[in-house]
Structures are given as C-alpha cells and as structure tokens.
PDB file of N, CA and C in Angstrom:
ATOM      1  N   UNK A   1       0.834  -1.174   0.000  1.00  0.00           N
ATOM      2  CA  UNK A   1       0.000   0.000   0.000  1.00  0.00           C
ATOM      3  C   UNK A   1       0.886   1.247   0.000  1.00  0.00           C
ATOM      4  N   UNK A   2       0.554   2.583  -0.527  1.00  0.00           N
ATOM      5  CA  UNK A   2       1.663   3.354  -0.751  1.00  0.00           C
ATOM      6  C   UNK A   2       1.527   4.209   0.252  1.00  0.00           C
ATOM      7  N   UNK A   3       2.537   4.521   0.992  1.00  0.00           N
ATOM      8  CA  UNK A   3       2.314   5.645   1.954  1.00  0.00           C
ATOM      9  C   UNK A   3       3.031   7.308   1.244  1.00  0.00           C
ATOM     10  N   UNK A   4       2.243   7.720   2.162  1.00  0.00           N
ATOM     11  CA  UNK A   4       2.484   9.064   2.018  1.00  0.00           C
ATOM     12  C   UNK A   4       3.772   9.647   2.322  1.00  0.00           C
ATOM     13  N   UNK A   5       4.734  10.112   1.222  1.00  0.00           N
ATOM     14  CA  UNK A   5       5.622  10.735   2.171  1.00  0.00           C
ATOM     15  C   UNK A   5       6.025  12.067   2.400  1.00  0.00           C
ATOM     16  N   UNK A   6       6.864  11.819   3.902  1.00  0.00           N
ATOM     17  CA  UNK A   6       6.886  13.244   4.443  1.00  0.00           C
ATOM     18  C   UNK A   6       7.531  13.958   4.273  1.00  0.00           C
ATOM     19  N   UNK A   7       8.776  13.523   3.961  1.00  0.00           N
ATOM     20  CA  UNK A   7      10.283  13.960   3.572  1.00  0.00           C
ATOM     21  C   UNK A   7      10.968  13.395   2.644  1.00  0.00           C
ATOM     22  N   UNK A   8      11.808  14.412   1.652  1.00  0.00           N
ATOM     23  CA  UNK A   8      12.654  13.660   0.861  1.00  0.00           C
ATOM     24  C   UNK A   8      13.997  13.361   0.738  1.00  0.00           C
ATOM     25  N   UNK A   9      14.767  11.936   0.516  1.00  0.00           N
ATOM     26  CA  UNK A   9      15.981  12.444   1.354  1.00  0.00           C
ATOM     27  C   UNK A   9      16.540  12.822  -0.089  1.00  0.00           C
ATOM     28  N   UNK A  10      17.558  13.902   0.395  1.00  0.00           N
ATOM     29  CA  UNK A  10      18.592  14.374  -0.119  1.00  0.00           C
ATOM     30  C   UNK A  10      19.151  13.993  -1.156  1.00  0.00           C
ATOM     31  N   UNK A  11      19.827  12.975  -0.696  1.00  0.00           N
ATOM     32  CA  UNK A  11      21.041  12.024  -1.240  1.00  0.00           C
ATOM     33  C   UNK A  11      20.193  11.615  -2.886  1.00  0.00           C
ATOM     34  N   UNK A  12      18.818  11.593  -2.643  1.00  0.00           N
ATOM     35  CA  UNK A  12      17.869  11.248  -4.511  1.00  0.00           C
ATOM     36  C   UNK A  12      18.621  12.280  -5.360  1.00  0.00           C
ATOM     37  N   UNK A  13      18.652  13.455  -5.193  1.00  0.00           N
ATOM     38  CA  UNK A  13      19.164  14.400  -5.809  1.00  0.00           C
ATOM     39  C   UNK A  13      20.787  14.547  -6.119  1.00  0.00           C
ATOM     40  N   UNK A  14      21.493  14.505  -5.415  1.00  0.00           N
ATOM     41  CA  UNK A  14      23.051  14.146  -5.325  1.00  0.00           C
ATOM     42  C   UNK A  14      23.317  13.601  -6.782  1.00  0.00           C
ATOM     43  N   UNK A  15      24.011  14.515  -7.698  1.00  0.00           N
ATOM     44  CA  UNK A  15      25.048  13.920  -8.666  1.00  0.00           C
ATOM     45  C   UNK A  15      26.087  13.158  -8.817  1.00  0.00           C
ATOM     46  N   UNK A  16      26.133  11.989  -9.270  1.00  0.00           N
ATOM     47  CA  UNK A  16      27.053  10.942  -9.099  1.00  0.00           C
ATOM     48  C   UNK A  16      27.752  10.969 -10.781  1.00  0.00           C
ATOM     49  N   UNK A  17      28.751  10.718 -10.658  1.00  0.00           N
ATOM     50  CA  UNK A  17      29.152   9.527 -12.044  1.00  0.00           C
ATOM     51  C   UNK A  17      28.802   8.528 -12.018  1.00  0.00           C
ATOM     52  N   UNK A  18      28.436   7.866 -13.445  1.00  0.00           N
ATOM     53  CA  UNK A  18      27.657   6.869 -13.365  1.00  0.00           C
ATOM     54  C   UNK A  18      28.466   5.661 -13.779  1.00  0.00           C
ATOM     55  N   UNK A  19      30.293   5.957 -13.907  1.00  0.00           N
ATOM     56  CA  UNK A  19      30.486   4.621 -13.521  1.00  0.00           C
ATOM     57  C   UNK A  19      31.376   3.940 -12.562  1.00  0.00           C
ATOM     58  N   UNK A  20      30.953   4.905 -11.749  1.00  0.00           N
ATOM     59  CA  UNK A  20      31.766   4.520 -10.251  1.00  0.00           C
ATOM     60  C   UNK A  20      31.493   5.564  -9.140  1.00  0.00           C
ATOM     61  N   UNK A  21      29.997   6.269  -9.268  1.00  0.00           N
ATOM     62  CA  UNK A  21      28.719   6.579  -8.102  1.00  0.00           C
ATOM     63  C   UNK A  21      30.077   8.066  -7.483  1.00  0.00           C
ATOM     64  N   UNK A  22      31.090   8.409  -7.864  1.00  0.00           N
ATOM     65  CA  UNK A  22      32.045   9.056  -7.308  1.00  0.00           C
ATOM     66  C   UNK A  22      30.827  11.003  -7.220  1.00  0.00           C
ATOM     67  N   UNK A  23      30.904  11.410  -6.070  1.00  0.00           N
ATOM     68  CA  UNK A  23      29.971  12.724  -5.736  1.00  0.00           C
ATOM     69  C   UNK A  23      30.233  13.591  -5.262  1.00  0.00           C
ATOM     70  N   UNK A  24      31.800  14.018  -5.488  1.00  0.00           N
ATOM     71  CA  UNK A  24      32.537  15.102  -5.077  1.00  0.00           C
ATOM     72  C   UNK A  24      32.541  16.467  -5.680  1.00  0.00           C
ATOM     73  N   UNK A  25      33.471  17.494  -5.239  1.00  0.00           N
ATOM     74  CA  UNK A  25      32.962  18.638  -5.259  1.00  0.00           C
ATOM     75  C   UNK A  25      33.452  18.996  -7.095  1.00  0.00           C
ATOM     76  N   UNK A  26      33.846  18.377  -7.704  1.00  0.00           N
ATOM     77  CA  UNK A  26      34.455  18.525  -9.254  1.00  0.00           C
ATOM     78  C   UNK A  26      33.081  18.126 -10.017  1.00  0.00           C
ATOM     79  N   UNK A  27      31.919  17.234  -9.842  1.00  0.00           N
ATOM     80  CA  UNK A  27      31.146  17.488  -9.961  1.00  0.00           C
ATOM     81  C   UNK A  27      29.931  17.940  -9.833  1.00  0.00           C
ATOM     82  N   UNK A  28      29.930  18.245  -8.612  1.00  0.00           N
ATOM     83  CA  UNK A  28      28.660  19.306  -8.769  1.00  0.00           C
ATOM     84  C   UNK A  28      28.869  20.651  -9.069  1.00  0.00           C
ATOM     85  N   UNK A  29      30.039  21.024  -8.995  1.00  0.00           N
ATOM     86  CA  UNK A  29      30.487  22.818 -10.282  1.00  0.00           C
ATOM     87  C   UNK A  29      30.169  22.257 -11.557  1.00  0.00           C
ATOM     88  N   UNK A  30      30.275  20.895 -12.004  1.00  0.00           N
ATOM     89  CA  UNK A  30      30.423  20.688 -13.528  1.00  0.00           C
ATOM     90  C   UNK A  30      32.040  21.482 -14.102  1.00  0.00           C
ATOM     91  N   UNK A  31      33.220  21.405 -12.797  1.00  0.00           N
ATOM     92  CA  UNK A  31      34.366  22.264 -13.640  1.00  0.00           C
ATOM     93  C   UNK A  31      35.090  20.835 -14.067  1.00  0.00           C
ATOM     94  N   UNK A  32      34.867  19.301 -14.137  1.00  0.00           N
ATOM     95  CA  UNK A  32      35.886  18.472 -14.826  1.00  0.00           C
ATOM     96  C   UNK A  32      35.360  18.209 -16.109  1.00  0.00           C
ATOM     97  N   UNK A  33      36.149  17.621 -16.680  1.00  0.00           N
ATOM     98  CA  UNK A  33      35.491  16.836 -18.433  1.00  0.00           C
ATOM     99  C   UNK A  33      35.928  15.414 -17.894  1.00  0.00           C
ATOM    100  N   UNK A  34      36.732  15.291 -16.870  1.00  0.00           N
ATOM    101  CA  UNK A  34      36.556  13.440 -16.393  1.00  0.00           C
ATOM    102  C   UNK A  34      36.386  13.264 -15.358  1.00  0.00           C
ATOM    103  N   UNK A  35      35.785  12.124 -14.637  1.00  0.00           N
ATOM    104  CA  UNK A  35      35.751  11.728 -12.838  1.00  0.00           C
ATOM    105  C   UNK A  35      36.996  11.676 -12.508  1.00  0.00           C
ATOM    106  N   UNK A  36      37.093  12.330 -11.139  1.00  0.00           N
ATOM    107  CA  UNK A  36      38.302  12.284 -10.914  1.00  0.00           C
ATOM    108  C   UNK A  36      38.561  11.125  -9.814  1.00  0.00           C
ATOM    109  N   UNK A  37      37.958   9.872  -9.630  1.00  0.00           N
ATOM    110  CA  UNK A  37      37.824   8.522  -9.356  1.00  0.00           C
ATOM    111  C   UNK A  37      38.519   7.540 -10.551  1.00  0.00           C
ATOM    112  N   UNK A  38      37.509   7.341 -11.534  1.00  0.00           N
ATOM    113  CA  UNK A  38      37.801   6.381 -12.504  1.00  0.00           C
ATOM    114  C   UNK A  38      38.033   6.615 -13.918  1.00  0.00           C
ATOM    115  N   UNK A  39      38.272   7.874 -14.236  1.00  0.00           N
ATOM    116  CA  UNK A  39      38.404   8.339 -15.369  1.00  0.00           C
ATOM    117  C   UNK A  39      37.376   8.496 -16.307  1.00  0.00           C
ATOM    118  N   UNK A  40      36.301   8.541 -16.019  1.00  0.00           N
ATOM    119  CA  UNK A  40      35.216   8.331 -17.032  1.00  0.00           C
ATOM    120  C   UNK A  40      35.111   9.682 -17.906  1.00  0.00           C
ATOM    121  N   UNK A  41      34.432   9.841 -19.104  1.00  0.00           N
ATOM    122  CA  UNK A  41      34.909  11.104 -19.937  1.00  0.00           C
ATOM    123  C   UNK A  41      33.356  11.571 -19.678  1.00  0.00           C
ATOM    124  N   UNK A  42      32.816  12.946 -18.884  1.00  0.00           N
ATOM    125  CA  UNK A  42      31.761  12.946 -18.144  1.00  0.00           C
ATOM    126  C   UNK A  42      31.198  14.181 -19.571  1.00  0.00           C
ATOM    127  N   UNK A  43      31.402  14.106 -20.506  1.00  0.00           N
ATOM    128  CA  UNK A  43      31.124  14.590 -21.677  1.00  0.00           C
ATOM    129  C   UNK A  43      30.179  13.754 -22.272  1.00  0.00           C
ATOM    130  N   UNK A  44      30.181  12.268 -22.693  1.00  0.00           N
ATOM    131  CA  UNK A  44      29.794  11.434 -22.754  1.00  0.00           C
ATOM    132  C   UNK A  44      29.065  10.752 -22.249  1.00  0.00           C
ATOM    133  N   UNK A  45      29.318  10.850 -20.804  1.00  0.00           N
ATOM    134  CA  UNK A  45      28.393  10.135 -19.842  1.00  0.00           C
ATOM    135  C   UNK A  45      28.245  11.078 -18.452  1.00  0.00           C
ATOM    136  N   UNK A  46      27.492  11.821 -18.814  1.00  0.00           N
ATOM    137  CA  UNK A  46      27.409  13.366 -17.637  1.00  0.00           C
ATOM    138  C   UNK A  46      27.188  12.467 -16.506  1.00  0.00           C
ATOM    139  N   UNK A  47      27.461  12.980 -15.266  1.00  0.00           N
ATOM    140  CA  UNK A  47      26.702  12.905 -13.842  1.00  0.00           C
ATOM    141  C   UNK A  47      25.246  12.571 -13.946  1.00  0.00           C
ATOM    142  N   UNK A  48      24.498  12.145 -13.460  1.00  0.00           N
ATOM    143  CA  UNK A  48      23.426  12.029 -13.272  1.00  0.00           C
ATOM    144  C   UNK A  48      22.990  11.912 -11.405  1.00  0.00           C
ATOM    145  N   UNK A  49      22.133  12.218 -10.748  1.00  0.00           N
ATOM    146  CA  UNK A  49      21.058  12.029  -9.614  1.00  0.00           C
ATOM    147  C   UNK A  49      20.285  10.499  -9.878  1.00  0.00           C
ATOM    148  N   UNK A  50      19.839   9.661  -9.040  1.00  0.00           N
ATOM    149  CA  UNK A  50      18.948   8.908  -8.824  1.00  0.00           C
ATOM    150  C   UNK A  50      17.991   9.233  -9.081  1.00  0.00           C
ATOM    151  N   UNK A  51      17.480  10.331  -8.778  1.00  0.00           N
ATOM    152  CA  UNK A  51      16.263  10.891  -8.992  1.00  0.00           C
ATOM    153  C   UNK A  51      16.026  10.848 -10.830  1.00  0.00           C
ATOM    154  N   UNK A  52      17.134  11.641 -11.327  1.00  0.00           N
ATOM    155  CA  UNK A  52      16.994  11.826 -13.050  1.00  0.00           C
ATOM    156  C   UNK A  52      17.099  10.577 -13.779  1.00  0.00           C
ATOM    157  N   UNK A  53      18.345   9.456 -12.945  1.00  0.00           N
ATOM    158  CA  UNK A  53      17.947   8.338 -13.802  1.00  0.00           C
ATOM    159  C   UNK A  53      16.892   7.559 -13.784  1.00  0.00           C
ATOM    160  N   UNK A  54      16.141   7.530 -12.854  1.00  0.00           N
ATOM    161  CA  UNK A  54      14.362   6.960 -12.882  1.00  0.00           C
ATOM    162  C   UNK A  54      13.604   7.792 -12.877  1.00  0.00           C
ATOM    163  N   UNK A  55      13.678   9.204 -13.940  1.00  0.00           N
ATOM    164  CA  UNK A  55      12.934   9.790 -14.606  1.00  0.00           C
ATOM    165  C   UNK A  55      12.252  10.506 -13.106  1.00  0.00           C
ATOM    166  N   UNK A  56      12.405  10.813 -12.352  1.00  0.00           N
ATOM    167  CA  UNK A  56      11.324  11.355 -11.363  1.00  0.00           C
ATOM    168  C   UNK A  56      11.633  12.667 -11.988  1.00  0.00           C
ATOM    169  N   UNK A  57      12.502  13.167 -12.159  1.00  0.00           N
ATOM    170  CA  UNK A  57      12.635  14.506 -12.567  1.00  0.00           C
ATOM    171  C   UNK A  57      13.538  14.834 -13.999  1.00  0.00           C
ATOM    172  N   UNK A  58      12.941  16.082 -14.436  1.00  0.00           N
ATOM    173  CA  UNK A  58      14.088  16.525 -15.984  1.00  0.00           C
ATOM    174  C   UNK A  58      13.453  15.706 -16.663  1.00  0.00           C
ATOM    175  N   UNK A  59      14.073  15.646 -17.924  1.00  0.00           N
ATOM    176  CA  UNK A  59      13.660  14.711 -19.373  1.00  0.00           C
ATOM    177  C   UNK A  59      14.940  13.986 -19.454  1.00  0.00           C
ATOM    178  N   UNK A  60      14.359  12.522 -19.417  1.00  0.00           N
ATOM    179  CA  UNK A  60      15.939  11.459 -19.723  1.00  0.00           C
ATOM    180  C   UNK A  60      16.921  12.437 -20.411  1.00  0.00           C
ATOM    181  N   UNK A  61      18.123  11.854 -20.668  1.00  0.00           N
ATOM    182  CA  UNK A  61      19.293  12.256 -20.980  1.00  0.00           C
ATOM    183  C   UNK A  61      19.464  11.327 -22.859  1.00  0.00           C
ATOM    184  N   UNK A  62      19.641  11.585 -23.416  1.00  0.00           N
ATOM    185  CA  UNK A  62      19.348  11.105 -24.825  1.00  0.00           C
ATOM    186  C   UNK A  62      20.828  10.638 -26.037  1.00  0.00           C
ATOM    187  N   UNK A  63      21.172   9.898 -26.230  1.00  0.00           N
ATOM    188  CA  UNK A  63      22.504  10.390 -26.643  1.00  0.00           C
ATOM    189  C   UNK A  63      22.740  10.694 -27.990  1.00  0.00           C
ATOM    190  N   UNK A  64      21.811  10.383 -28.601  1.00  0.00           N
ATOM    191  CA  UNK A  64      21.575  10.870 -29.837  1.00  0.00           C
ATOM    192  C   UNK A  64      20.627  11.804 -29.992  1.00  0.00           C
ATOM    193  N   UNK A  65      21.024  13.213 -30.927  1.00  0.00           N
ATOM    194  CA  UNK A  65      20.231  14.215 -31.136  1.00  0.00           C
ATOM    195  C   UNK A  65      19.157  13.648 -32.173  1.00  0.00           C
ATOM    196  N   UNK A  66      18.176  14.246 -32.517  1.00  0.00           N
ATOM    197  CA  UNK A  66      16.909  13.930 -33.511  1.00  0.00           C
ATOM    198  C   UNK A  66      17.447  13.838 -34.524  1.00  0.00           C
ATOM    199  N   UNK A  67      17.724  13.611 -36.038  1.00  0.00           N
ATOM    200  CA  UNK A  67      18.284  13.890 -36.779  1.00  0.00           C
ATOM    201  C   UNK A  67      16.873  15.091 -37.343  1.00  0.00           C
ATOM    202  N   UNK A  68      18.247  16.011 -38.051  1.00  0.00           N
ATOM    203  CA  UNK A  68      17.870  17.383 -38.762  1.00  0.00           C
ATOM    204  C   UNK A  68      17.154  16.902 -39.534  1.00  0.00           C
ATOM    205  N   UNK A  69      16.393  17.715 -40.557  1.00  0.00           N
ATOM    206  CA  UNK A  69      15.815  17.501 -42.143  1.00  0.00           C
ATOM    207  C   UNK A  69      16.691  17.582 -43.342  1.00  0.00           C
ATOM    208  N   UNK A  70      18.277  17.671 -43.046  1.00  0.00           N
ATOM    209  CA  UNK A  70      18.953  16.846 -44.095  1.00  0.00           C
ATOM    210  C   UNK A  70      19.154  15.624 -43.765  1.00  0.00           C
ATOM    211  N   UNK A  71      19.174  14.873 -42.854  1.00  0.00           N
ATOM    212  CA  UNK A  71      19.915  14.005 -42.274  1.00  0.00           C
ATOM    213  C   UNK A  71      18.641  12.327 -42.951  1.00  0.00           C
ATOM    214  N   UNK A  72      16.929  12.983 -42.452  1.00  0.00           N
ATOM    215  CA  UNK A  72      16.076  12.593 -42.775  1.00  0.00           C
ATOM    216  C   UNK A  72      15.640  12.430 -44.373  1.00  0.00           C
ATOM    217  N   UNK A  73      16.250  13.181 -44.917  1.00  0.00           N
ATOM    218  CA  UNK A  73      16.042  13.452 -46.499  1.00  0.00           C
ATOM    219  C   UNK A  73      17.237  12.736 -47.297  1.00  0.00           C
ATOM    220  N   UNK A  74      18.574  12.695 -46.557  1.00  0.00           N
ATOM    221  CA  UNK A  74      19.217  11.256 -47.269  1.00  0.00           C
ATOM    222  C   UNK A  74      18.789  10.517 -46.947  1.00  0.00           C
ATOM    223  N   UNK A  75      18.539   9.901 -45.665  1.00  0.00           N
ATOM    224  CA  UNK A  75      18.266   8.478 -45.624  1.00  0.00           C
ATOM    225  C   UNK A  75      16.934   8.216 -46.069  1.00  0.00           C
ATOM    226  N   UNK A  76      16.201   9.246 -46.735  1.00  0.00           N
ATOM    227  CA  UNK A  76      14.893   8.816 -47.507  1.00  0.00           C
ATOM    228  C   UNK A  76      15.097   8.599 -49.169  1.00  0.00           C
ATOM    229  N   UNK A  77      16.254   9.013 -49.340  1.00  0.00           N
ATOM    230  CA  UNK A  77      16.768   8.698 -50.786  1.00  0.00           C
ATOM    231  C   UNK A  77      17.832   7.524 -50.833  1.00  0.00           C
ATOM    232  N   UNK A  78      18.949   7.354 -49.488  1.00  0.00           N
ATOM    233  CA  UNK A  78      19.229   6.285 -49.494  1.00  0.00           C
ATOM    234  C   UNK A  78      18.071   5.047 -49.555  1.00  0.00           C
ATOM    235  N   UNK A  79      17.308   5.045 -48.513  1.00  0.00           N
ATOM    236  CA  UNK A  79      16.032   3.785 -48.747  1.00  0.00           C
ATOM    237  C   UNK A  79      15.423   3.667 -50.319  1.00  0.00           C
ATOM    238  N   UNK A  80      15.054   4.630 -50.820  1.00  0.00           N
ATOM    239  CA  UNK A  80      14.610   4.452 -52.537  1.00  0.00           C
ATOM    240  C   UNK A  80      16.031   3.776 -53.397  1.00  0.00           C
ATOM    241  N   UNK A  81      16.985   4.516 -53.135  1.00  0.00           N
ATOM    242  CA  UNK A  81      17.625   3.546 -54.042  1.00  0.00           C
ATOM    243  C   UNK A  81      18.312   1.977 -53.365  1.00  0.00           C
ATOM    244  N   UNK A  82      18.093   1.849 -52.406  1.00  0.00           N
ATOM    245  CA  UNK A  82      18.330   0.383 -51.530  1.00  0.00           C
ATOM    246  C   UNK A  82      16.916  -0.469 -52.877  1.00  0.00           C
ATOM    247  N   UNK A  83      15.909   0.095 -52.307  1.00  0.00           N
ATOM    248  CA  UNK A  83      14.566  -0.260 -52.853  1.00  0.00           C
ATOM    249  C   UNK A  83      14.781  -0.545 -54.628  1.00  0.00           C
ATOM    250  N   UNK A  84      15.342   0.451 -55.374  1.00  0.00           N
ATOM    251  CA  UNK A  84      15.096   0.419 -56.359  1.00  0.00           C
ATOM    252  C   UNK A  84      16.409  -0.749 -56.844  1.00  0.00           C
ATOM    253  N   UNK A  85      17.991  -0.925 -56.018  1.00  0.00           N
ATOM    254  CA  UNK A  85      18.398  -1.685 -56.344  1.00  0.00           C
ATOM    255  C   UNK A  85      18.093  -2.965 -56.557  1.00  0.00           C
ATOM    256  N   UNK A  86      17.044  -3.377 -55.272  1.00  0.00           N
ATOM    257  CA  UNK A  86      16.387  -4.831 -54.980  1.00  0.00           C
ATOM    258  C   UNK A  86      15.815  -5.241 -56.047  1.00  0.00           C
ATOM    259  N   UNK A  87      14.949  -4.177 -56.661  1.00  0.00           N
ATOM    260  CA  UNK A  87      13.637  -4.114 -57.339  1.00  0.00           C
ATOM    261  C   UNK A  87      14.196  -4.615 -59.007  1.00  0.00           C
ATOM    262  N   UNK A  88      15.147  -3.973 -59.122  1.00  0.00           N
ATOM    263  CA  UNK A  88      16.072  -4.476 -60.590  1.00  0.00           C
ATOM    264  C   UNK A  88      17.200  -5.552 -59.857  1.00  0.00           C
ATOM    265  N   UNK A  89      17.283  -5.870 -59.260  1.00  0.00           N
ATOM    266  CA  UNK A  89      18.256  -7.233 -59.165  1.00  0.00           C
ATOM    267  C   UNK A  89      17.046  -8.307 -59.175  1.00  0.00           C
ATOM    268  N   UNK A  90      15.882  -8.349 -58.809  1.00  0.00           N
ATOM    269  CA  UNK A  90      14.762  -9.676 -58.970  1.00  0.00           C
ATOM    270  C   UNK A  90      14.533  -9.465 -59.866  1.00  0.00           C
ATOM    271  N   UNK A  91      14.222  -8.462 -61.001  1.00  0.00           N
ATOM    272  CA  UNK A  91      13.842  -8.813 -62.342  1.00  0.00           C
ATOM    273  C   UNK A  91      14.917  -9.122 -63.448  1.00  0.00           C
ATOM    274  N   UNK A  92      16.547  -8.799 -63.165  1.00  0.00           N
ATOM    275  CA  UNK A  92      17.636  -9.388 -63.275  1.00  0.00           C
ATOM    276  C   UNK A  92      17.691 -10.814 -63.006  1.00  0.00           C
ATOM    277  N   UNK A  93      16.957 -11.314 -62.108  1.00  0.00           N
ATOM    278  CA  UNK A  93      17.449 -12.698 -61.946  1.00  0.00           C
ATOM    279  C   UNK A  93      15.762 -13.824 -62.396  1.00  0.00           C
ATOM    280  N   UNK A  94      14.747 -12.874 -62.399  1.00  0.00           N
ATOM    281  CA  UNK A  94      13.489 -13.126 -63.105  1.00  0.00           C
ATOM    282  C   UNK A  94      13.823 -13.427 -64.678  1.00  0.00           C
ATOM    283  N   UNK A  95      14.830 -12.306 -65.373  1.00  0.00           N
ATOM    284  CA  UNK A  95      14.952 -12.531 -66.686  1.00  0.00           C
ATOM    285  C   UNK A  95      16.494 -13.757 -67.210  1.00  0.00           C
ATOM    286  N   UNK A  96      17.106 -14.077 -66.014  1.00  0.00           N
ATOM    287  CA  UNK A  96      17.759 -15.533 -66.384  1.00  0.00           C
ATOM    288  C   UNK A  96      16.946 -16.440 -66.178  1.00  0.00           C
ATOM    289  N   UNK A  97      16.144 -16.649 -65.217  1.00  0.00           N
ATOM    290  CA  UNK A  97      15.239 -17.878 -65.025  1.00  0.00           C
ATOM    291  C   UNK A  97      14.217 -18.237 -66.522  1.00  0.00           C
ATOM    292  N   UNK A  98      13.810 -16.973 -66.472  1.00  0.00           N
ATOM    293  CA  UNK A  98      13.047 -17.241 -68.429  1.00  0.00           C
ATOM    294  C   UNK A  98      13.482 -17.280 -69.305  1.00  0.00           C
ATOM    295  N   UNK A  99      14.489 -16.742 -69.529  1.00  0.00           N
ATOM    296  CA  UNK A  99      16.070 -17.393 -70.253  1.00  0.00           C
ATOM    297  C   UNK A  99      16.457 -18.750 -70.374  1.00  0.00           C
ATOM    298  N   UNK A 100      16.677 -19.629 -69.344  1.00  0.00           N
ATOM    299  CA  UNK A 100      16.824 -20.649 -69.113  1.00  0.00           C
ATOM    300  C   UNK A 100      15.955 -21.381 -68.941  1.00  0.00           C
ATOM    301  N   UNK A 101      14.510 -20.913 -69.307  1.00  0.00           N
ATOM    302  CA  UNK A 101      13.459 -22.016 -69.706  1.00  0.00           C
ATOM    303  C   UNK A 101      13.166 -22.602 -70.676  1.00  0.00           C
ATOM    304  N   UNK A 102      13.543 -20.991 -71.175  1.00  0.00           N
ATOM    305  CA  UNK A 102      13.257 -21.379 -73.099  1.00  0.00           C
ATOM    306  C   UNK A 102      14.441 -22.212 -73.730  1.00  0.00           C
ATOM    307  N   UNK A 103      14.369 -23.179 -74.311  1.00  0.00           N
ATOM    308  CA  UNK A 103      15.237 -23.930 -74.588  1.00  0.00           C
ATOM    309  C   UNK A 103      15.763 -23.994 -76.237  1.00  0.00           C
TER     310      UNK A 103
END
C-alpha cells in the first residue's frame, strides 16, 4: 500500500558519475570533463542524480540528437535507391530464369 511521504531524502538528488557513483565537489560545479575517481569522460556520460535516472525529474538524458531535415532526407533517398536496387536485381534474376526455360 503506498504511503504518504513526508520527507525527501537528499542524497535522490546528489550527482554521481555513473560509472563509479564518485559525488565530489568537481562534480557538482560541472568544472571536470573526467571523474576524478575512474576516469570516465563525463562529456559522454554526464553525472546524473537517482532521482533523473528513474525519470522522477528533468527529461531522460538522450545520446543521440533527432536527426535534422537533411539528415532525414538522405536516408529517404538512401532507402529508394536500396529499394530500387532490390527491385532491378529480382527482375535481373526473373529474366535468367526465363532465359533458361526457353530452350
């Protein structure tokens, strides 16, 4: 049953590195580009809270941006010609098979 709660502790909020929980004072300024524990490159893999990694708060962390409307517009012309290669290699191999019927 869920109880109500009264207080929140702290420590949910607390920025850690996330690959070795390290919560010292280099990251919460945000002044390193690595943990200064395990080397992790915190560019790549920012600090995160408990709280942010089970979404209670902020918008997940994403590591890929959306792609732009060029980005969307090759790979919609790459797929047509994927498509159109397929599309002439079966009737390429449609026109040996009837080839090799006719005797």
């Amino acid at each position: 049953m869920p109880v109500k709660v009264r207080r929140v502790n702290p420590e949910l909020f607390v920025r850690r590195c996330v690959a070795c929980g390290y919560d010292g004072a280099l990251l919460k300024g945000g002044l390193a580009a690595r943990c200064a524990r395990c080397g992790c490159d915190l560019k790549a893999r920012p600090p995160r809270s408990y709280a942010e990694m089970e979404g209670f708060i902020g918008q997940p962390i994403t590591l890929d941006s959306p792609p732009g409307p060029e980005l969307t517009h090759q790979s919609l012309i790459q797929r047509w010609l994927a498509f159109l290669f397929i599309v002439m290699l079966g009737f390429t191999v449609m026109a040996f098979l009837f080839a090799s019927a006719i005797p």
